[in-house]
C-alpha atoms as a PDB file:
ATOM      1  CA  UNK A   1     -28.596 -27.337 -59.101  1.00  0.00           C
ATOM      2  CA  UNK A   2     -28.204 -24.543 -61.124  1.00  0.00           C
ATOM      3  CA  UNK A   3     -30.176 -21.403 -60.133  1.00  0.00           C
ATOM      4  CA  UNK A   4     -30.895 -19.850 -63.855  1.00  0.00           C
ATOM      5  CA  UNK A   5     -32.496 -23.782 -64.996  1.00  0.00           C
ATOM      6  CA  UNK A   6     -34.699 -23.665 -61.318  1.00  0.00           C
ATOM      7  CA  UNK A   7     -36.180 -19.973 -61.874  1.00  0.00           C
ATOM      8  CA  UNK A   8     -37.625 -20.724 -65.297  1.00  0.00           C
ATOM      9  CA  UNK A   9     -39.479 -24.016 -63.953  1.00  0.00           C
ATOM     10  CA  UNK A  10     -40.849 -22.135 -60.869  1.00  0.00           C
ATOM     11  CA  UNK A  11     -42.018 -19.202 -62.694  1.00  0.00           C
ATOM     12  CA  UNK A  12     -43.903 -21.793 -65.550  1.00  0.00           C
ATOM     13  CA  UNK A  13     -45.317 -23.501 -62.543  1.00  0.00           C
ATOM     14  CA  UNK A  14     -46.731 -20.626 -61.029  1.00  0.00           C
ATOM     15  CA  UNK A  15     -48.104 -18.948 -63.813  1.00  0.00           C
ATOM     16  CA  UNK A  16     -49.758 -22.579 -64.623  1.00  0.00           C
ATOM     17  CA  UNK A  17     -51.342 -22.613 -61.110  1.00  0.00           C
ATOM     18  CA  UNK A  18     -52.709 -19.201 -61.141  1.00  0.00           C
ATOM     19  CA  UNK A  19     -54.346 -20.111 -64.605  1.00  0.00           C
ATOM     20  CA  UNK A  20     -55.688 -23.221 -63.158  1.00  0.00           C
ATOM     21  CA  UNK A  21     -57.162 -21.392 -60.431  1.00  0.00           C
ATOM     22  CA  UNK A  22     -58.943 -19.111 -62.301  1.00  0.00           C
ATOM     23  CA  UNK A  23     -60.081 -21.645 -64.558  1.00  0.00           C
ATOM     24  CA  UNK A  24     -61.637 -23.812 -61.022  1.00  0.00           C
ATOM     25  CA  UNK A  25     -63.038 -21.053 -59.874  1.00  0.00           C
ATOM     26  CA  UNK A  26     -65.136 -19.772 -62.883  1.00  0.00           C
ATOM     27  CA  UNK A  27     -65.809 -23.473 -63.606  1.00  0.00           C
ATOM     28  CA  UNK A  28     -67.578 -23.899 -60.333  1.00  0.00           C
ATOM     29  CA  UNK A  29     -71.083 -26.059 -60.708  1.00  0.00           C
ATOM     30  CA  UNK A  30     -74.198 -24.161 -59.525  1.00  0.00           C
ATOM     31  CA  UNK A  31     -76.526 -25.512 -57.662  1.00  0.00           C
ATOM     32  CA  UNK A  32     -79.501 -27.134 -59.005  1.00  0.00           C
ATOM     33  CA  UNK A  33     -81.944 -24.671 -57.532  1.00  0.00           C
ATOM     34  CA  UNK A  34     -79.857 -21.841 -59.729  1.00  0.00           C
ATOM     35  CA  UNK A  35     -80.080 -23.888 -62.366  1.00  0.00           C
ATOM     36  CA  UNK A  36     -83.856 -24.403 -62.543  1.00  0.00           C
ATOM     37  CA  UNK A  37     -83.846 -20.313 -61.658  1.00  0.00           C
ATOM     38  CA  UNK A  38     -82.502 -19.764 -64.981  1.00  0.00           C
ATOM     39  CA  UNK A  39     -84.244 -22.511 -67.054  1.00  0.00           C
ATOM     40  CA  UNK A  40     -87.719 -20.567 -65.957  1.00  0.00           C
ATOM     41  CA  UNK A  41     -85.816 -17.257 -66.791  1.00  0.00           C
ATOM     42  CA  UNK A  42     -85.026 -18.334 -69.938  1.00  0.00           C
ATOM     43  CA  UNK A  43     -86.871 -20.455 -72.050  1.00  0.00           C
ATOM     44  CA  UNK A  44     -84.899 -21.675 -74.851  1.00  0.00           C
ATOM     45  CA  UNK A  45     -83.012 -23.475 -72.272  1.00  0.00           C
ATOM     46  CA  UNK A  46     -86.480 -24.390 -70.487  1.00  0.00           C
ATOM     47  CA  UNK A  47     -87.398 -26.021 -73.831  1.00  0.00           C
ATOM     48  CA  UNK A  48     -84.512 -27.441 -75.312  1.00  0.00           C
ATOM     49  CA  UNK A  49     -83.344 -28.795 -71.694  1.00  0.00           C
ATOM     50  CA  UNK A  50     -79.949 -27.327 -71.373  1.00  0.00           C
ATOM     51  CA  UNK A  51     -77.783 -27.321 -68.537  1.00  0.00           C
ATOM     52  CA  UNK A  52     -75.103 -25.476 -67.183  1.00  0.00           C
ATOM     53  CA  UNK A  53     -72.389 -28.653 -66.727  1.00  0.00           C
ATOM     54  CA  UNK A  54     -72.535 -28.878 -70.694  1.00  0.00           C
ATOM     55  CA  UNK A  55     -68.917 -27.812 -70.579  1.00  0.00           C
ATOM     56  CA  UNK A  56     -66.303 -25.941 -68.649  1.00  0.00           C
ATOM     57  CA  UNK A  57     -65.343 -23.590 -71.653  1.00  0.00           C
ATOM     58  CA  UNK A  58     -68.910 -22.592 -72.351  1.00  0.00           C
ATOM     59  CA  UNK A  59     -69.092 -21.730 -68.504  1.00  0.00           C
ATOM     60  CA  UNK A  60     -65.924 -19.718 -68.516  1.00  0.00           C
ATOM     61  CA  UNK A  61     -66.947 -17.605 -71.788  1.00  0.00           C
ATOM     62  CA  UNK A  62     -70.338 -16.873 -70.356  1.00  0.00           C
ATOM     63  CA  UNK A  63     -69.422 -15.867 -66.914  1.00  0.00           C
ATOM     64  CA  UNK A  64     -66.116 -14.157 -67.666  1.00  0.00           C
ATOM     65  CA  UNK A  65     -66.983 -12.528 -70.798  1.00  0.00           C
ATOM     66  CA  UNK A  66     -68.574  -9.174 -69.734  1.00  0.00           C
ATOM     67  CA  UNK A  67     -65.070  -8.529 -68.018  1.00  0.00           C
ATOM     68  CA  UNK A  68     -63.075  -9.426 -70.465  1.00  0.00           C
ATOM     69  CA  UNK A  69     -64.956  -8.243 -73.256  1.00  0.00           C
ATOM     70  CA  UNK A  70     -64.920  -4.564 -71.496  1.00  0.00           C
ATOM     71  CA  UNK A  71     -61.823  -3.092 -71.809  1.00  0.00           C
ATOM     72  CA  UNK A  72     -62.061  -3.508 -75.992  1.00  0.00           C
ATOM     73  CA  UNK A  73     -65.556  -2.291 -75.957  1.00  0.00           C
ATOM     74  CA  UNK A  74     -65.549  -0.197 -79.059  1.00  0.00           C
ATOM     75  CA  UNK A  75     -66.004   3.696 -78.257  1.00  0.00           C
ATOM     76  CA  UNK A  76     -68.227   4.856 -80.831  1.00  0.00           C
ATOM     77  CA  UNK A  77     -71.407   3.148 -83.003  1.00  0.00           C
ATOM     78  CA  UNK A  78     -69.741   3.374 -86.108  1.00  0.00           C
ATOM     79  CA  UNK A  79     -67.560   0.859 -84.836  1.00  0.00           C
ATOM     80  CA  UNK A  80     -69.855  -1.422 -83.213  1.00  0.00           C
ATOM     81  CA  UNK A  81     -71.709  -1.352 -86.293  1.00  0.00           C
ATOM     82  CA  UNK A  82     -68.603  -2.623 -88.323  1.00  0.00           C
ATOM     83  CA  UNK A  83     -68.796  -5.198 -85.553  1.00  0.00           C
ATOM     84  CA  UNK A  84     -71.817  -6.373 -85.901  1.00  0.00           C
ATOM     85  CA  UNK A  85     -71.739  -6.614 -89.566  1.00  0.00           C
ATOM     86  CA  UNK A  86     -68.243  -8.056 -89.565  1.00  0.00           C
ATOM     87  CA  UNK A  87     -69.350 -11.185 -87.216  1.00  0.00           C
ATOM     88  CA  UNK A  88     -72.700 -11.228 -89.238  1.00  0.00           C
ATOM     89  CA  UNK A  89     -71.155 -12.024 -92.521  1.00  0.00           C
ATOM     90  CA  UNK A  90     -68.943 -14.789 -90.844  1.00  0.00           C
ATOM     91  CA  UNK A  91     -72.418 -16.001 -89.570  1.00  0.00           C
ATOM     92  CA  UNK A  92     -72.374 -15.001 -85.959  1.00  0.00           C
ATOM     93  CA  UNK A  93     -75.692 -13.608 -85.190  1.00  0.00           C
ATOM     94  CA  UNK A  94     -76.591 -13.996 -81.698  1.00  0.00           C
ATOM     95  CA  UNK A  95     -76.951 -11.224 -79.508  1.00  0.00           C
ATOM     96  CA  UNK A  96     -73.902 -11.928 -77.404  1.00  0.00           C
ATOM     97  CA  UNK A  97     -71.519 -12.248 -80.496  1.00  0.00           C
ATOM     98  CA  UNK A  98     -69.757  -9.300 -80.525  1.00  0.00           C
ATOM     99  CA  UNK A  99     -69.127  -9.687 -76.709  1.00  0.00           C
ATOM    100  CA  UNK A 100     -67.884 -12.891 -76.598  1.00  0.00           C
ATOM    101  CA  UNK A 101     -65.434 -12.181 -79.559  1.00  0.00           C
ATOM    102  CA  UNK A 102     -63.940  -9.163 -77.729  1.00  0.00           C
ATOM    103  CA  UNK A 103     -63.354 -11.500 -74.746  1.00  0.00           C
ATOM    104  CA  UNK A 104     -62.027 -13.686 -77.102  1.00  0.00           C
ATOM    105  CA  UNK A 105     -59.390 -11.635 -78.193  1.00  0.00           C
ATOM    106  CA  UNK A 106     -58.830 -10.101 -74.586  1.00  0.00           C
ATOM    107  CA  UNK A 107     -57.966 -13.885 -73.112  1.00  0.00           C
ATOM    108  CA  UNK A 108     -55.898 -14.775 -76.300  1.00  0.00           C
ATOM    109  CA  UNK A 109     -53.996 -11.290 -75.596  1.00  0.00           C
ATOM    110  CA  UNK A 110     -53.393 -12.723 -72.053  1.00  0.00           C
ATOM    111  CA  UNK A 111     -52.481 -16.492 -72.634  1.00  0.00           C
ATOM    112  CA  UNK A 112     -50.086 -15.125 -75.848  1.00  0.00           C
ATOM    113  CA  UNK A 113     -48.213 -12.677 -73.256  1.00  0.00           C
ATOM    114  CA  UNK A 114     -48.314 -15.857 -70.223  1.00  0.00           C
ATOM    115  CA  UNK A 115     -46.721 -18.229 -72.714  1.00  0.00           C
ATOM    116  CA  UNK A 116     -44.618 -15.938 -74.624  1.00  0.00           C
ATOM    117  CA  UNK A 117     -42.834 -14.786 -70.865  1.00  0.00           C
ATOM    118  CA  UNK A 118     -42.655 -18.399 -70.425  1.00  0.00           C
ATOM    119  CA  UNK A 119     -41.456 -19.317 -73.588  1.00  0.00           C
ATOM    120  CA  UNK A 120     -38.922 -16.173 -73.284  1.00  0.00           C
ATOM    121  CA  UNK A 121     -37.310 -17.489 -69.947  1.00  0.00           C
ATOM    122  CA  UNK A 122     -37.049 -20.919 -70.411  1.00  0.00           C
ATOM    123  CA  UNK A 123     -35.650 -20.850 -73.932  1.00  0.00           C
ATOM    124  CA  UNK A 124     -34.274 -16.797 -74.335  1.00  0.00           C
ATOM    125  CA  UNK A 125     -33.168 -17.265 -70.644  1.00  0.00           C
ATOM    126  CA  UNK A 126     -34.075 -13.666 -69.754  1.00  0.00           C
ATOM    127  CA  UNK A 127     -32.168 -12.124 -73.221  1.00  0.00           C
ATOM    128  CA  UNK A 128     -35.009 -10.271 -74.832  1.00  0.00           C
ATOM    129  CA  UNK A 129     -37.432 -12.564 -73.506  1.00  0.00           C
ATOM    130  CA  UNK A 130     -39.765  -9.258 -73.371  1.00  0.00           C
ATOM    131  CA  UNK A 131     -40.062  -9.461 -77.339  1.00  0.00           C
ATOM    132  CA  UNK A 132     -40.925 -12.893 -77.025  1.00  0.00           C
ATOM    133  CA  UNK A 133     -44.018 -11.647 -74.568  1.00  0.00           C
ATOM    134  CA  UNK A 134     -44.643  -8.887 -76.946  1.00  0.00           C
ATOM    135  CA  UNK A 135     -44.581 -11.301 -80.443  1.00  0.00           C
ATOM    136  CA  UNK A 136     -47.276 -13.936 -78.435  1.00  0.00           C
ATOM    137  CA  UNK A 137     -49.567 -11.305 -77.301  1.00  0.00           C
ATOM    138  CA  UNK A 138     -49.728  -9.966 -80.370  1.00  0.00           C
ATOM    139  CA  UNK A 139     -50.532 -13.290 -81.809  1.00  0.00           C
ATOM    140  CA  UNK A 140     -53.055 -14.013 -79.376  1.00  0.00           C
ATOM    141  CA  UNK A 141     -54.513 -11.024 -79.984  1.00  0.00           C
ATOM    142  CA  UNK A 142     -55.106 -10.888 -83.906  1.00  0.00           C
ATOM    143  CA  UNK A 143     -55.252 -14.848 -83.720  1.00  0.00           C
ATOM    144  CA  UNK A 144     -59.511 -14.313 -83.792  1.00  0.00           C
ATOM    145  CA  UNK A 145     -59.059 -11.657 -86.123  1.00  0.00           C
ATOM    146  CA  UNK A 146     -57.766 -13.840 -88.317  1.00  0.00           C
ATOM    147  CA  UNK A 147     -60.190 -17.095 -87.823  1.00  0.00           C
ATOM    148  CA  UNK A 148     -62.653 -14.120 -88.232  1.00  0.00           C
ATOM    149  CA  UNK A 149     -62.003 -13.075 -91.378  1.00  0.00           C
ATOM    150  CA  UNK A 150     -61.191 -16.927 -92.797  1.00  0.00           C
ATOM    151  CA  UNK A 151     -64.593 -17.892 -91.721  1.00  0.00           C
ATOM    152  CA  UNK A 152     -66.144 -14.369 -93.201  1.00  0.00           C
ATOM    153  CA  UNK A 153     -64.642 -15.256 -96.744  1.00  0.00           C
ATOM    154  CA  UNK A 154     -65.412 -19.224 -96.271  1.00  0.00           C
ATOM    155  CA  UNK A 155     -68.990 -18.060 -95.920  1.00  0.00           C
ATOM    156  CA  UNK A 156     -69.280 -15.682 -98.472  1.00  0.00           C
ATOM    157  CA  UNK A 157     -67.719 -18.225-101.045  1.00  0.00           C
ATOM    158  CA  UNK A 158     -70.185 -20.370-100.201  1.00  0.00           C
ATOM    159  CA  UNK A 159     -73.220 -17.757-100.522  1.00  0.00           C
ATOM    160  CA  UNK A 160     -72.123 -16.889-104.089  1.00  0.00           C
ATOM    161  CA  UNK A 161     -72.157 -20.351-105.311  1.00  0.00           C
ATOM    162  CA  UNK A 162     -75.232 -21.634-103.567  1.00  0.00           C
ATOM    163  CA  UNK A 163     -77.306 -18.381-104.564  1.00  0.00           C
ATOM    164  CA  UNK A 164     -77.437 -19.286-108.669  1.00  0.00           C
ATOM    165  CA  UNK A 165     -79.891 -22.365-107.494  1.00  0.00           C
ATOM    166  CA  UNK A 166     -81.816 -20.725-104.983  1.00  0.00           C
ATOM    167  CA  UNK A 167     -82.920 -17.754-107.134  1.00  0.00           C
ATOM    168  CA  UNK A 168     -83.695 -20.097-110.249  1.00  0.00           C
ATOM    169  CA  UNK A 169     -86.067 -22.021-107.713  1.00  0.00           C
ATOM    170  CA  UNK A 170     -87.818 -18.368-106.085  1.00  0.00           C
ATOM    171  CA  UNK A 171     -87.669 -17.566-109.865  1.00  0.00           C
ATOM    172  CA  UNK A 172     -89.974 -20.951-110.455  1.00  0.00           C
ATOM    173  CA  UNK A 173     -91.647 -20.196-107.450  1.00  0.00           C
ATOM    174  CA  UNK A 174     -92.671 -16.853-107.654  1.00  0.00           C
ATOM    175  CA  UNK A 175     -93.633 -17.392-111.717  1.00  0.00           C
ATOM    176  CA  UNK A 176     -95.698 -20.527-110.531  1.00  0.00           C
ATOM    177  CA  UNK A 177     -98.231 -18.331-107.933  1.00  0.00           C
ATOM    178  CA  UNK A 178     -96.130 -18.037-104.853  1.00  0.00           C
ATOM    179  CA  UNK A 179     -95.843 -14.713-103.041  1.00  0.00           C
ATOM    180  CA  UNK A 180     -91.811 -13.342-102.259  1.00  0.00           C
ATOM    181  CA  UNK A 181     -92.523 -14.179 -98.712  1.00  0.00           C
ATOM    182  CA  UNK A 182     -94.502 -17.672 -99.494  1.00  0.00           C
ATOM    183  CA  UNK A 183     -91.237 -18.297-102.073  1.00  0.00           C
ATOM    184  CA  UNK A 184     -88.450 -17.925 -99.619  1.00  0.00           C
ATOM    185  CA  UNK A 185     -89.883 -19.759 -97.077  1.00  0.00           C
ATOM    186  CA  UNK A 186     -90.476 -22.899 -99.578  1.00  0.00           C
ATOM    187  CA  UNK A 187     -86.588 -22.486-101.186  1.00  0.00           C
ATOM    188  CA  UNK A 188     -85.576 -22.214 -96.924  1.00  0.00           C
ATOM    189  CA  UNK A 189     -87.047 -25.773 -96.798  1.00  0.00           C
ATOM    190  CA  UNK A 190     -86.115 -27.049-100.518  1.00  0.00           C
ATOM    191  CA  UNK A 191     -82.583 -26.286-100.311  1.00  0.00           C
ATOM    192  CA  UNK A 192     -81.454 -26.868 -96.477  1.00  0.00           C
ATOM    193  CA  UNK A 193     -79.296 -29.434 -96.936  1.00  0.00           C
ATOM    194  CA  UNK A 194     -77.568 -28.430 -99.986  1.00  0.00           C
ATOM    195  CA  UNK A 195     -77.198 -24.552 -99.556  1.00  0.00           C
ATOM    196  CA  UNK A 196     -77.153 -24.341 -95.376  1.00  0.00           C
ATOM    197  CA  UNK A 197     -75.905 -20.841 -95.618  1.00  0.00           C
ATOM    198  CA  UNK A 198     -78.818 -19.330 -98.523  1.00  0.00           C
ATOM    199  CA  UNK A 199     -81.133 -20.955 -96.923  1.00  0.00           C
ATOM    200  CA  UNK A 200     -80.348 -19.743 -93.172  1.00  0.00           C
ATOM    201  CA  UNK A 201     -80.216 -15.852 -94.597  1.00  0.00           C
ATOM    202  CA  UNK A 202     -83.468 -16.383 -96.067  1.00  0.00           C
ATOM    203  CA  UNK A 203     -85.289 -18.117 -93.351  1.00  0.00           C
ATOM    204  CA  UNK A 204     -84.146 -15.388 -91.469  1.00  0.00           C
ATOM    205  CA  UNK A 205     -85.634 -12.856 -93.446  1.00  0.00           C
ATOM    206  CA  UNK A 206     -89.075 -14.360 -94.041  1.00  0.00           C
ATOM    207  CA  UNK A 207     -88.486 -14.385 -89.801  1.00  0.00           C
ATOM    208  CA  UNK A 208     -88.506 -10.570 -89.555  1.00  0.00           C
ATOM    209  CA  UNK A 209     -90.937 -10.470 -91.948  1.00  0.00           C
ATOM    210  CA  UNK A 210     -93.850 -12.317 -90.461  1.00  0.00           C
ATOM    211  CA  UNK A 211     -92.730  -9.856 -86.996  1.00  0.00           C
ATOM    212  CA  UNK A 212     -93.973  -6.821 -89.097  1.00  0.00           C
ATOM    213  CA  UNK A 213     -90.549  -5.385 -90.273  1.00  0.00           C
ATOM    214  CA  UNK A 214     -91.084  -3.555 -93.487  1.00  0.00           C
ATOM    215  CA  UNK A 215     -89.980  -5.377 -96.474  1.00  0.00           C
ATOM    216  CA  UNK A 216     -87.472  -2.597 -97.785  1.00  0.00           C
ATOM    217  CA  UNK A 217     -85.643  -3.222 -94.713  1.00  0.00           C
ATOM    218  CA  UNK A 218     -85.375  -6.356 -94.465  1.00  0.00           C
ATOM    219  CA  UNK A 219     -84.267  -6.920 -98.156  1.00  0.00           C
ATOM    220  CA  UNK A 220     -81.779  -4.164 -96.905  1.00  0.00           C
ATOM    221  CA  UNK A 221     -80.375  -6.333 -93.695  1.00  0.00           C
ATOM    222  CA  UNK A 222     -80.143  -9.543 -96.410  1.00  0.00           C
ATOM    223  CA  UNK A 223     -78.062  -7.540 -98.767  1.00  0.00           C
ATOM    224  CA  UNK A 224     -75.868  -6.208 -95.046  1.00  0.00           C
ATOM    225  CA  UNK A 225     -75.550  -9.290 -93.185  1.00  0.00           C
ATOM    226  CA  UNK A 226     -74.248 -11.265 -96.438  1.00  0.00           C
ATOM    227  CA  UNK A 227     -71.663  -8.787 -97.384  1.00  0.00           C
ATOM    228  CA  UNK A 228     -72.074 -10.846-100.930  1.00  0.00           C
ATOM    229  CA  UNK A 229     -72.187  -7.771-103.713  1.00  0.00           C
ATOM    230  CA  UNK A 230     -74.871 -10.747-105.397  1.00  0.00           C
ATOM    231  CA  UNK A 231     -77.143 -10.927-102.992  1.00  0.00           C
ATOM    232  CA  UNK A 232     -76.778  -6.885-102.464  1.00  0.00           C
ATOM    233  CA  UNK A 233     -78.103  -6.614-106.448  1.00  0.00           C
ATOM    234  CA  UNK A 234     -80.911  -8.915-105.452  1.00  0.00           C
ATOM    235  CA  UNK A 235     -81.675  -6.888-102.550  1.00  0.00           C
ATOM    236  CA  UNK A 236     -81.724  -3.484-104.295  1.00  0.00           C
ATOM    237  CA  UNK A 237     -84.106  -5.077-107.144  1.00  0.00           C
ATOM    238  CA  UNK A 238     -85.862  -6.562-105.336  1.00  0.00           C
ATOM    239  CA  UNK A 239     -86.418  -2.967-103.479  1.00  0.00           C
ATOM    240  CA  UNK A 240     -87.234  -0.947-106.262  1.00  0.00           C
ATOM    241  CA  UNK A 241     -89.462  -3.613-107.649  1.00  0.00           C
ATOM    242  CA  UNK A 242     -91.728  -3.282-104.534  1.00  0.00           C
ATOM    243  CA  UNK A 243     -90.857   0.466-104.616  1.00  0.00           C
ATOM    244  CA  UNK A 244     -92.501   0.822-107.778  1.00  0.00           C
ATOM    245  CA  UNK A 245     -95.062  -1.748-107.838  1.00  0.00           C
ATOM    246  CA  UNK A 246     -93.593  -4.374-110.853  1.00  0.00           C
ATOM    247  CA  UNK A 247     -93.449  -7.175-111.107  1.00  0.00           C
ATOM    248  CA  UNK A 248     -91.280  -9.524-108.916  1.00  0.00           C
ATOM    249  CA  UNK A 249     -91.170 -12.370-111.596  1.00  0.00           C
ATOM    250  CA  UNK A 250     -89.737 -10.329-113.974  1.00  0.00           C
ATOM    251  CA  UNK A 251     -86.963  -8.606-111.729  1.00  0.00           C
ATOM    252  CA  UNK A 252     -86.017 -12.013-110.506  1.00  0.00           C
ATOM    253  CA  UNK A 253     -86.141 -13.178-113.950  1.00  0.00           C
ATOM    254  CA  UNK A 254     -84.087 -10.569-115.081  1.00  0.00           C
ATOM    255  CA  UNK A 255     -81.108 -11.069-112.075  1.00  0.00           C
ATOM    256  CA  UNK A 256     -81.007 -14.598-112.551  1.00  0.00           C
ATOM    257  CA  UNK A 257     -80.222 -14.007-116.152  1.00  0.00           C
ATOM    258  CA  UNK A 258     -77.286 -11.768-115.124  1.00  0.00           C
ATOM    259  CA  UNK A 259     -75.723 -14.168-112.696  1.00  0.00           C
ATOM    260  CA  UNK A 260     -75.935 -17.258-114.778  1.00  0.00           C
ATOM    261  CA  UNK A 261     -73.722 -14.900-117.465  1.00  0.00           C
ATOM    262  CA  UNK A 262     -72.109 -14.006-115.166  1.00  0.00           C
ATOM    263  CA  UNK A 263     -71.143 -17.673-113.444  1.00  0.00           C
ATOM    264  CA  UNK A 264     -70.272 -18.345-117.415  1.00  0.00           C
ATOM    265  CA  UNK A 265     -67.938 -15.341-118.210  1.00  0.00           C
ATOM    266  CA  UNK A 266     -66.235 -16.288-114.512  1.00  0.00           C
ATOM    267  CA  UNK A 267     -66.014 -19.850-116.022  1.00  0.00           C
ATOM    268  CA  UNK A 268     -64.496 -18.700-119.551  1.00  0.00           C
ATOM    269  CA  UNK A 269     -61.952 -16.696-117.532  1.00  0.00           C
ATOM    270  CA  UNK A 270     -60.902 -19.895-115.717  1.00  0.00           C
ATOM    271  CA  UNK A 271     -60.745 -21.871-118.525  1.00  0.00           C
ATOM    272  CA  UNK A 272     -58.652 -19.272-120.128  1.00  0.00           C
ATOM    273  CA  UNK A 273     -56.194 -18.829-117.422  1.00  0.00           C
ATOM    274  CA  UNK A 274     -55.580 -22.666-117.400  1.00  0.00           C
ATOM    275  CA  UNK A 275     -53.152 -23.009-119.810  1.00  0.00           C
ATOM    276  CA  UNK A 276     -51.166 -20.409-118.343  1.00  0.00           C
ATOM    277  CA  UNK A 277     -51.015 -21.797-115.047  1.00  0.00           C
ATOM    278  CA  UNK A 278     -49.838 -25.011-116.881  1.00  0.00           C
ATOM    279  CA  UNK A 279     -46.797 -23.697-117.727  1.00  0.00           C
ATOM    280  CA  UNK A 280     -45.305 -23.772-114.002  1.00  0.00           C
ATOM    281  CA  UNK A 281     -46.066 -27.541-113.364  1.00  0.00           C
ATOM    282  CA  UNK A 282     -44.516 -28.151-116.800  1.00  0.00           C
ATOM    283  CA  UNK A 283     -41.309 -26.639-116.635  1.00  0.00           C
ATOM    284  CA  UNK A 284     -41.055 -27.856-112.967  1.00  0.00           C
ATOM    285  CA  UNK A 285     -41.736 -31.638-114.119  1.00  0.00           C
ATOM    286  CA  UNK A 286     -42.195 -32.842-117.161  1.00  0.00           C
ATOM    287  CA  UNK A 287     -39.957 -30.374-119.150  1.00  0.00           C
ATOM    288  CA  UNK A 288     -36.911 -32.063-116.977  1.00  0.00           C
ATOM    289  CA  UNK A 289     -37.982 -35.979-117.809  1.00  0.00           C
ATOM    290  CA  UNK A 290     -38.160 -34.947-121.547  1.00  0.00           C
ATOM    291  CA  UNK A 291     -35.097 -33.415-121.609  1.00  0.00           C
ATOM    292  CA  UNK A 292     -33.578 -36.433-119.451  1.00  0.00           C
ATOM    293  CA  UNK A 293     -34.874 -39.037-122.117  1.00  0.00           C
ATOM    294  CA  UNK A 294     -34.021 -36.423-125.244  1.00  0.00           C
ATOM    295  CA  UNK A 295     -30.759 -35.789-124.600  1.00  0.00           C
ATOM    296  CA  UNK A 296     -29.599 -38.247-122.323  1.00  0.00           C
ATOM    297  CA  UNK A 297     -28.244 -41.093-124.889  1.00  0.00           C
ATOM    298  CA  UNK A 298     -26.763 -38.348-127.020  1.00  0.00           C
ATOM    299  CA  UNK A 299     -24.799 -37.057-123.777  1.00  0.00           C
ATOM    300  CA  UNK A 300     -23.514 -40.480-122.823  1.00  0.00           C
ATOM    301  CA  UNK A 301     -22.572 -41.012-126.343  1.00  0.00           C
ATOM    302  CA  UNK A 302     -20.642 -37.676-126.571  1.00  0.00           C
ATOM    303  CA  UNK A 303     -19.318 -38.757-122.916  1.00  0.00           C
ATOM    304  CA  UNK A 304     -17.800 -42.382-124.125  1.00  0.00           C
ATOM    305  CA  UNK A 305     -16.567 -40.517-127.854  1.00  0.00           C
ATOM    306  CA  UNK A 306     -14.615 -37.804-125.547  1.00  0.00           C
ATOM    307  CA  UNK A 307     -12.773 -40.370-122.791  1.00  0.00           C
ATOM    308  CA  UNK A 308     -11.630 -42.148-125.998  1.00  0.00           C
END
């Protein structure tokens, strides 16, 4: 058999193995006495009854994460601030977050060099194959980047087109008696199912604010962890109106007003940029047929009159 197809296979296989090994080890079940250890350590997973055998990926991100998460720790708080805000406004909030993504994009850095060596031998057949190792580590490692910032803009999206309804509801809310804190906590339950993402920011806030955390900054952590320049104004009204003692009604009132002209120049613009974007699908496909049916008769016609 011929050596250069053998040493391709054998190296795939290997590199498979060790993976597979690693994966078996750090997939190991605990005990049941370790188990019940941590449930009384922790107790969110005393209450809600979770257990370790959930699932083999969950295992290997929570045990091998504080390795592989070190080596891209950043060096300075400025950037673990941009983080922590970056994963916030994509809606990652736990503690752990920022930890597990760095992993993240630590393993995908190391399965995107694995397969790209293997993809590189078997198919390059040792001819470059190092830029093939280079290309799918690189992938690997912006790959979360990427699903990062998708899921940052997703969210946001959302957030600006769910946040017209919930402030006209704190605006009837607040006007009908309700206090900001009372208000947010009735649109958190009004509006669950139909604006998820509002609804989770706010619950959140009237959260910190029944622990004692001043007002200003939690109004100022809303406006952060959105990253929605909307919910920023609200935030920074919503500041001064406490600030300076008047009223909340009125400043709600008043930013409601300028988002629902807003939502309505946005939707003008739209409306206005439609007939330019028709011109594309009509050039491409109905321009053609009406030509076809125009001129078509008259060019057989012509055709016939000329052979004769």
């Amino acid at each position: 058999m011929n050596p250069d197809f053998i040493i391709p296979i054998a190296a795939a296989g290997g590199i498979t193995c060790m993976v597979w090994a690693v994966f078996s080890m750090l997939t190991r079940k605990k005990s049941r006495v370790s188990e019940r250890l941590e449930e009384l350590r922790d107790g969110v997973r005393r209450n809600s009854g979770l257990r370790d055998d959930q699932g083999a990926v969950s295992n290997v991100i929570e045990k091998a994460a504080p390795a592989l998460s070190k080596a891209l720790q950043p060096t300075s708080e400025t950037e673990q601030s941009n983080l922590n805000i970056r994963l916030a406004n994509a809606g990652l909030n736990t503690p752990n977050a920022a930890r597990n993504f760095l992993a993240l994009k630590f393993l995908g850095l190391i399965l995107g060099v694995l397969f790209g060596t293997i993809y590189g031998i078997t198919a390059v057949a040792g001819k470059n194959s190092w830029m093939a190792s280079v290309v799918g580590g690189g992938l690997g490692f912006y790959l979360p980047e990427a699903l990062l910032t998708l899921m940052k803009m997703s969210r946001q999206q959302k957030i600006f087109l769910q946040l017209p309804d919930a402030l006209d509801l704190l605006v009837v809310c607040v006007e009908a008696g309700l206090g900001l804190d009372a208000g947010m906590r009735r649109v958190s339950e009004e509006l669950n199912e139909t604006a998820p993402e509002v609804c989770n920011e706010l619950a959140t806030a009237n959260m910190q604010l029944q622990m004692g955390k001043p007002r200003r900054e939690v109004l100022h952590d809303l406006g952060i962890r959105t990253g929605v320049d909307d919910m920023r104004a609200l935030a920074a009204i919503l500041i001064q109106a406490d600030r300076f003692g008047s009223s909340i009604a009125r400043a709600l009132r008043v930013q409601s007003d300028s988002m629902r002209t807003k939502r309505r120049q946005m939707a003008e613009e739209k409306a206005q940029g439609a007939a330019v974007k028709m011109i594309f699908p009509l050039v491409l496909f109905i321009f053609p047929g009406i030509f076809v049916i125009l001129v078509g008769p008259a060019a057989i016609q012509l055709m016939d009159n000329l052979l004769q």
